[in-house]
Protein backbone atom coordinates (compact mmCIF):
# COMPACT_ATOMS: atom_id res chain seq x y z
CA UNK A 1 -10.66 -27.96 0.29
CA UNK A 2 -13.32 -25.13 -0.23
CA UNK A 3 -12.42 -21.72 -1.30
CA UNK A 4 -13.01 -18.99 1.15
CA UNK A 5 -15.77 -15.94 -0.19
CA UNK A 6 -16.16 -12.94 0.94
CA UNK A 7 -19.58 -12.77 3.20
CA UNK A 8 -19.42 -9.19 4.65
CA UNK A 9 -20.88 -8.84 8.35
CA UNK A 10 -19.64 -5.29 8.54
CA UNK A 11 -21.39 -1.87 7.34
CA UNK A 12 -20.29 -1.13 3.68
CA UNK A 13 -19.96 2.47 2.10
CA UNK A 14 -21.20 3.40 -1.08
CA UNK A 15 -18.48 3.18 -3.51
CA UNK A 16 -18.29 6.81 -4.20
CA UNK A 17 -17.12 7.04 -0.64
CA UNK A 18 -14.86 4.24 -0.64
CA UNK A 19 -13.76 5.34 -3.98
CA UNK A 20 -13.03 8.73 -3.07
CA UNK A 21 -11.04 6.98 0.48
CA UNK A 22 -8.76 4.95 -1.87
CA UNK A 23 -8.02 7.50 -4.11
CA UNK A 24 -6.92 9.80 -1.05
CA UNK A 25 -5.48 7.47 0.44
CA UNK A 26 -2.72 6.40 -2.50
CA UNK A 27 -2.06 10.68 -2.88
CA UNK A 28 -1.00 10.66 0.96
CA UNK A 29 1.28 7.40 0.27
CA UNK A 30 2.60 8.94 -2.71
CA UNK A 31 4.41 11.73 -0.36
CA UNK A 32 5.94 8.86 1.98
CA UNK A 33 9.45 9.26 -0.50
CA UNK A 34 9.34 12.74 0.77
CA UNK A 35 9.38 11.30 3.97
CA UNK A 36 12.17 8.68 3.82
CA UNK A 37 14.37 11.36 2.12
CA UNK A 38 14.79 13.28 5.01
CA UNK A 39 14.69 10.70 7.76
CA UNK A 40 18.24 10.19 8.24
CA UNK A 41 17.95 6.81 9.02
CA UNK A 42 18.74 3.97 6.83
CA UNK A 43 15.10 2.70 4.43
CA UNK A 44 14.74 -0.13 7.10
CA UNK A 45 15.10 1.29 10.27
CA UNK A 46 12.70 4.16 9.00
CA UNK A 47 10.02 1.97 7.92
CA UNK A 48 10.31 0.46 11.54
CA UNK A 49 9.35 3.98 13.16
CA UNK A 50 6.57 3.80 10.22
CA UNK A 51 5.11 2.02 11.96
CA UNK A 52 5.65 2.37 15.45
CA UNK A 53 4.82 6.01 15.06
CA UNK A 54 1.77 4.87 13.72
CA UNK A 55 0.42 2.61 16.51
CA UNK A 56 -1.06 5.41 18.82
CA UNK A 57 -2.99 6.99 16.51
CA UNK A 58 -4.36 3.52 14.95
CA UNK A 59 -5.17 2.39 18.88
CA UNK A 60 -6.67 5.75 19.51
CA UNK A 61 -9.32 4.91 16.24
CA UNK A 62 -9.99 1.30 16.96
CA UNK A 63 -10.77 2.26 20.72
CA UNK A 64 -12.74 4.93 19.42
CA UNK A 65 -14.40 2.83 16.82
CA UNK A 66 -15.41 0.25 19.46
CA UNK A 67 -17.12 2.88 21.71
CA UNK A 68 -19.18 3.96 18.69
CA UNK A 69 -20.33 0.39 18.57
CA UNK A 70 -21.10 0.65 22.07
CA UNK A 71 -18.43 -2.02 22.89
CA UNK A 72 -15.41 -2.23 24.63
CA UNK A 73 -11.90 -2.14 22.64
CA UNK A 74 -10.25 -5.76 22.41
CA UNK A 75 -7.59 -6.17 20.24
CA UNK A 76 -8.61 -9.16 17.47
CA UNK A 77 -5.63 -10.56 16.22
CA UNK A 78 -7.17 -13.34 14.04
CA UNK A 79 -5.59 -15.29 10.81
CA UNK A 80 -6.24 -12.02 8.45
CA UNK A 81 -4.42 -9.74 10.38
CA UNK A 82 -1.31 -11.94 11.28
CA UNK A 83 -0.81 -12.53 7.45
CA UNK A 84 -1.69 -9.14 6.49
CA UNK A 85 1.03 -7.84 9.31
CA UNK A 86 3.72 -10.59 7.62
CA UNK A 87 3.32 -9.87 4.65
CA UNK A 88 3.31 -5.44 4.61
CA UNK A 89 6.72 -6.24 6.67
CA UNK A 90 7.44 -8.36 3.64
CA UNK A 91 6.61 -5.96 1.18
CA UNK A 92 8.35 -3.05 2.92
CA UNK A 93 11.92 -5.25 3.58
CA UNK A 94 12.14 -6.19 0.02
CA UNK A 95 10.63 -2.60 -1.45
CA UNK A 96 14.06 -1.23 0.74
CA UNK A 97 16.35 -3.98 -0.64
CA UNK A 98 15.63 -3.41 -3.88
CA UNK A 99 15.56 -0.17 -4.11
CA UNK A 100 19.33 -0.51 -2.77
CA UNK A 101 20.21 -3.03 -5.63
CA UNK A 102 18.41 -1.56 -8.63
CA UNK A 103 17.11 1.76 -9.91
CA UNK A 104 14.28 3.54 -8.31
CA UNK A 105 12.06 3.10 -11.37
CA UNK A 106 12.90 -0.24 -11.71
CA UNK A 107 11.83 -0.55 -8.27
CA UNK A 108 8.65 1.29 -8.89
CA UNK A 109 7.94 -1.21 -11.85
CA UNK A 110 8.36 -4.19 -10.10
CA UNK A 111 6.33 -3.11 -7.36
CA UNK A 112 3.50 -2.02 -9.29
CA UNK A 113 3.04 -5.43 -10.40
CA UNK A 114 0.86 -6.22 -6.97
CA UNK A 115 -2.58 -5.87 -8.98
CA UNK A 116 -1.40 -8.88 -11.10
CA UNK A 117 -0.64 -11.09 -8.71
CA UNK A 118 -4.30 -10.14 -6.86
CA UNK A 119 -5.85 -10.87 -10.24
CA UNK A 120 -4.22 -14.35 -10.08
CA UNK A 121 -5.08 -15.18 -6.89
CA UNK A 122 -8.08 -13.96 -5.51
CA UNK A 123 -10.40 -16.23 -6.86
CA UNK A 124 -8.53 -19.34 -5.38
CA UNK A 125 -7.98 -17.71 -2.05
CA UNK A 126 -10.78 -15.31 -0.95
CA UNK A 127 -13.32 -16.53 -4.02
CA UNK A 128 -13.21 -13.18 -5.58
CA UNK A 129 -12.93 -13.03 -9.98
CA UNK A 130 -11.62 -10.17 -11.60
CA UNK A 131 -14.22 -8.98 -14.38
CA UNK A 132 -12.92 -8.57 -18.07
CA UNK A 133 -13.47 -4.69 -17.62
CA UNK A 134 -11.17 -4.62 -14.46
CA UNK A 135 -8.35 -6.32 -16.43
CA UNK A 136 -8.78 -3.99 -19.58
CA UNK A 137 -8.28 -1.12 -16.64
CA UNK A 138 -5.30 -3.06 -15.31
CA UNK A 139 -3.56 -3.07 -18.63
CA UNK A 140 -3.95 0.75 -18.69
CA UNK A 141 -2.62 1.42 -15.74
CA UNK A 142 0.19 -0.97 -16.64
CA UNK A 143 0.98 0.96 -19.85
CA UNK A 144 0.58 4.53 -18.23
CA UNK A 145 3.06 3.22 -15.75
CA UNK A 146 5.75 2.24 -17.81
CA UNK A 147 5.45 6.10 -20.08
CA UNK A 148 5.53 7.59 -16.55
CA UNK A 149 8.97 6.11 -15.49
CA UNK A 150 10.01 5.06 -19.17
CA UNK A 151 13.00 7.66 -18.79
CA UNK A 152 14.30 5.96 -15.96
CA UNK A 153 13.70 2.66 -16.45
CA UNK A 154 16.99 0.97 -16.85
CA UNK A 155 17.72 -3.11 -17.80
CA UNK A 156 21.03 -4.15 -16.97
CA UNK A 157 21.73 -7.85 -15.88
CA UNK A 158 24.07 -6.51 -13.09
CA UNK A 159 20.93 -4.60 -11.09
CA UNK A 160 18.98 -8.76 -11.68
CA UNK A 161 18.91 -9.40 -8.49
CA UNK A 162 17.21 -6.05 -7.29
CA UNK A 163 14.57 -6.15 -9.98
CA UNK A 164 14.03 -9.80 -8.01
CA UNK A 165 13.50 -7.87 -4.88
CA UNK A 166 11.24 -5.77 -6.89
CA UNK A 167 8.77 -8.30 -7.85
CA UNK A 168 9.06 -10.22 -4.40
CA UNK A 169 7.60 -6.75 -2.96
CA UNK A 170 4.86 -6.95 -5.54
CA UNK A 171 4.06 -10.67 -4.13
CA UNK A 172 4.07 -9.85 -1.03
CA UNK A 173 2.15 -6.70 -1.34
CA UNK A 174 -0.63 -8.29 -3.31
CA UNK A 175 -1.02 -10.71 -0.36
CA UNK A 176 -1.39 -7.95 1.80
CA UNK A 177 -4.43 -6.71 -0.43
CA UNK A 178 -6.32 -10.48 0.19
CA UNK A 179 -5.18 -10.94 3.42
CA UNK A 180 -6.96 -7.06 4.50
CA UNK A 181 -9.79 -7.55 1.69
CA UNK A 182 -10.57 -11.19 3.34
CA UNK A 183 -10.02 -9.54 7.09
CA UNK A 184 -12.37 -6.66 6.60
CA UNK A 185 -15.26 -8.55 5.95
CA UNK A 186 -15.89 -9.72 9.11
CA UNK A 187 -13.33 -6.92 11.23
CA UNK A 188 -13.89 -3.07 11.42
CA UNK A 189 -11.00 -1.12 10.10
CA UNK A 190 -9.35 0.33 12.80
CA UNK A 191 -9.09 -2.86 14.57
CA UNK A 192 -7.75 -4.83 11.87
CA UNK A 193 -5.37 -2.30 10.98
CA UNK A 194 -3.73 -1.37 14.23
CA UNK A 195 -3.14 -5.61 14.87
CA UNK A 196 -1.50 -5.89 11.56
CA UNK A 197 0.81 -3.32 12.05
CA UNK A 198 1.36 -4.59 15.33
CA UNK A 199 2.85 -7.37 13.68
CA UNK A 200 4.52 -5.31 11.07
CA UNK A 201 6.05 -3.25 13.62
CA UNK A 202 7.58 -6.71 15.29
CA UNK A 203 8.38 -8.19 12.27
CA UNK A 204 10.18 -4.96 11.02
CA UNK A 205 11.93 -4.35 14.02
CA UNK A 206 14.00 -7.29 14.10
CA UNK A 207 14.88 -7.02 10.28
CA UNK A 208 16.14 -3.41 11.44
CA UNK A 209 18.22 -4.70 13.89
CA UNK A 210 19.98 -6.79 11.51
CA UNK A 211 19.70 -5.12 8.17
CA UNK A 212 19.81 -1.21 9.77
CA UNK A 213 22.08 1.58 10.35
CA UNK A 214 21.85 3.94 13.00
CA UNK A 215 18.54 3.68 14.91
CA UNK A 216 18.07 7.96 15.57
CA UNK A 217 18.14 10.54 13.10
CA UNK A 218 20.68 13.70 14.26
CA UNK A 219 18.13 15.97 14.00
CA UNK A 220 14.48 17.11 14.86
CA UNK A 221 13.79 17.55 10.93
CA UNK A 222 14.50 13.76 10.99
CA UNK A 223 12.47 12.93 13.62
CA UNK A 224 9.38 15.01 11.86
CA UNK A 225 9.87 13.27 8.92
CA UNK A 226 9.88 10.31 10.60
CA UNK A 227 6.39 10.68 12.60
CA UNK A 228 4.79 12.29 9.57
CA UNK A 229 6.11 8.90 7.62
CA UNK A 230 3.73 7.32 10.65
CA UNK A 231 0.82 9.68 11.38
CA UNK A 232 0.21 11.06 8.13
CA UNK A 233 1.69 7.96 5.45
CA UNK A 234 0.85 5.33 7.71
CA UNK A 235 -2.18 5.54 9.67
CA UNK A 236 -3.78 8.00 7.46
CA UNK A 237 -2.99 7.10 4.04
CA UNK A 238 -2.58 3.58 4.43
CA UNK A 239 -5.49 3.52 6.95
CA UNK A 240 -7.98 4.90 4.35
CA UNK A 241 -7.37 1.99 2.13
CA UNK A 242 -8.27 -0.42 4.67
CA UNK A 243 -11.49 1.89 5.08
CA UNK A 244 -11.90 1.34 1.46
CA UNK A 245 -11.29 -2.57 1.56
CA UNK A 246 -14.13 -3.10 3.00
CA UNK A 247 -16.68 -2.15 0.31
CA UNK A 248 -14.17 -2.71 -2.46
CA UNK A 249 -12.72 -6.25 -4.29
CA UNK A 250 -9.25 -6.50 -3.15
CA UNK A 251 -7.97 -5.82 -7.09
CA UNK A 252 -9.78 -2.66 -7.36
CA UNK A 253 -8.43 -2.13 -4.33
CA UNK A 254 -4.70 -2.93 -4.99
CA UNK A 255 -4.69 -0.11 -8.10
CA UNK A 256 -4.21 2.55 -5.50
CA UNK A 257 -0.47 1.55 -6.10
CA UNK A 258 -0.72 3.01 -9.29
CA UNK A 259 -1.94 6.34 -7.96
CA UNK A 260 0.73 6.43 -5.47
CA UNK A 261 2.90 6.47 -8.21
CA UNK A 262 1.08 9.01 -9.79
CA UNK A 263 1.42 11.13 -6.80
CA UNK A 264 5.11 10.68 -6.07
CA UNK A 265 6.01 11.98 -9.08
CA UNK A 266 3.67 14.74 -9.02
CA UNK A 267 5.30 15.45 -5.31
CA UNK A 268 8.92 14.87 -7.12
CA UNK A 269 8.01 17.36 -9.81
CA UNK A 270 6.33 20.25 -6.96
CA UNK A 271 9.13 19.35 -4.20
CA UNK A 272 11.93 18.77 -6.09
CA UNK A 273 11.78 20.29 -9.55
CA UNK A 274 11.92 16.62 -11.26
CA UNK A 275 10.98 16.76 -14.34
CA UNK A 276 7.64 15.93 -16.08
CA UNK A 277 7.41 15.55 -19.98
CA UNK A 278 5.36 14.79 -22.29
CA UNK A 279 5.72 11.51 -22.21
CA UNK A 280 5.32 11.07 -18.03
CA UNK A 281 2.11 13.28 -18.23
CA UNK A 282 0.56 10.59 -20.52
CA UNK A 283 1.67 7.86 -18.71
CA UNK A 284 -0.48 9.68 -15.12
CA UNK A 285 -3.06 10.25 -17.22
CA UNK A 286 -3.51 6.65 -18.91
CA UNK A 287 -3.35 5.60 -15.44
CA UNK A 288 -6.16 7.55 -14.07
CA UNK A 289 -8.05 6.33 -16.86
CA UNK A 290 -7.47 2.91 -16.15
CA UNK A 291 -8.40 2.82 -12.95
CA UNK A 292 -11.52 4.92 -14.27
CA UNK A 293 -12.68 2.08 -16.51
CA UNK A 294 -11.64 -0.66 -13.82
CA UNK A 295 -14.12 0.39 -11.34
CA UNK A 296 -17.37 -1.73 -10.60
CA UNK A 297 -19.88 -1.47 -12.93
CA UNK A 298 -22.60 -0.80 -9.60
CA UNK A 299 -22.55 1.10 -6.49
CA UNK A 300 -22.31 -1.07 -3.33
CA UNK A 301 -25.53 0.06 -1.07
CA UNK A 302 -25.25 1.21 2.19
């Protein structure tokens, strides 16, 4: 059985465009916490209106993106898209679930372990390798993680089973990241996008129906927060990353988790008057850094 490579058949951006697209796009994700906190819905069923909230404006740019190309919109829902639909519904049921059995920077850590798992399997899946230099980055990142939730971060055998959850959302995320990576290089972005979260949006609506509370917030704040969670999280932040996948390796890519993280707490310390030492400040900054040094060594042409 022969490895599938990457053989792009759609227009690339230079990476200090995609670059500057995935950075964006992990500080807009980094506010979604903002979001869920004043959804009044349970974590599940507000990741299903995520999603759903998301759809029209995802349609609205893949109909427009077709139109550009002087084509007519048909929704592709090919192999890439499927799995990359499972698996974000995958990564957002167990994210929820383990953020319900463990601490939220345990959570966080788990979660931020998707680049690893890319790094492991890219090359036997989508024929990608990981340069020496993009590992050395990864490691920094790693490290500036753990100093920017070291205060939290709390081992205790009885929360085992939602670190678990934890690192199943970091295997299913990282899937997500070769599954998109391996779909954009034949599929425009908008396309891809709004039939993956298609499927998300199935997927996750029967896990709400089982796993949820209450399907309507009480009140319009809830229902803003809810379709900004979709508009502005979703198809914006989340949507520039797929922009980004298409000129970037999928573990380049998958290091805009770590700027998420860098912008939740950021958010967390503006918002909410968490705190930021020292210590947490070091931690942002080694992970800028590392995803600094992880970057490829040449521009991608247009």
């Amino acid at each position: 059985m022969t490895t599938p490579k990457i053989t792009s058949t759609v227009v690339q951006l230079s990476f200090a465009a995609a670059f500057s697209a995935l950075v964006l796009g992990g500080v807009i994700m980094g506010f979604s916490p903002v979001f869920v906190r004043a959804a009044e819905t349970s974590s599940f069923v507000s990741a299903f209106w995520r999603v759903l909230f998301a759809l029209p404006f995802l349609a609205f740019w893949a109909v427009w993106e077709a139109k550009r190309s002087g084509m007519r919109f048909k929704p592709k829902f090919s192999k890439p898209a499927i799995l990359a639909g499972i698996f974000f519904a995958g990564d957002l049921t167990f994210w929820h679930l383990s953020i319900l059995n463990t601490t939220m920077a345990n959570a966080t850590f788990m979660g931020c372990m998707a680049p690893v798992w890319v790094v492991l399997l890219s090359r036997f899946t989508i024929g990608e390798s990981t340069p020496l230099r993009a590992m050395g980055g990864l490691g920094l990142c790693l490290i500036g993680l753990a100093l920017l939730i070291s205060a939290s971060v709390q081992f205790n055998p009885e929360r085992l089973l939602g670190d678990i959850y934890g690192l199943i959302t970091s295997v299913f995320l990282g899937l997500y990241f070769l599954a998109m990576r391996f779909g954009r290089s034949t599929a425009k972005s908008g396309n891809l996008f709004f039939t993956s979260t298609c499927i998300t949006t199935l997927c996750l609506f029967v896990i709400a129906l089982f796993l949820g509370g209450s399907f309507f917030p009480e009140t319009w704040k809830g229902w803003a927060a809810l379709f900004s969670l979709g508009a502005f999280t979703h198809a914006g932040g989340q949507g520039l990353v797929t922009i980004a996948l298409g000129s970037l390796t999928a573990m380049f890519s998958s290091l805009v988790i770590f700027i998420e993280a860098v912008a939740a707490a950021v958010s967390g310390w503006v918002l909410f008057d968490e705190h930021l030492g020292p210590m947490e400040i070091a931690g942002g900054i080694l992970i800028l850094a590392g995803v600094w040094f992880s970057r490829p060594k040449r521009e991608t042409k247009t």
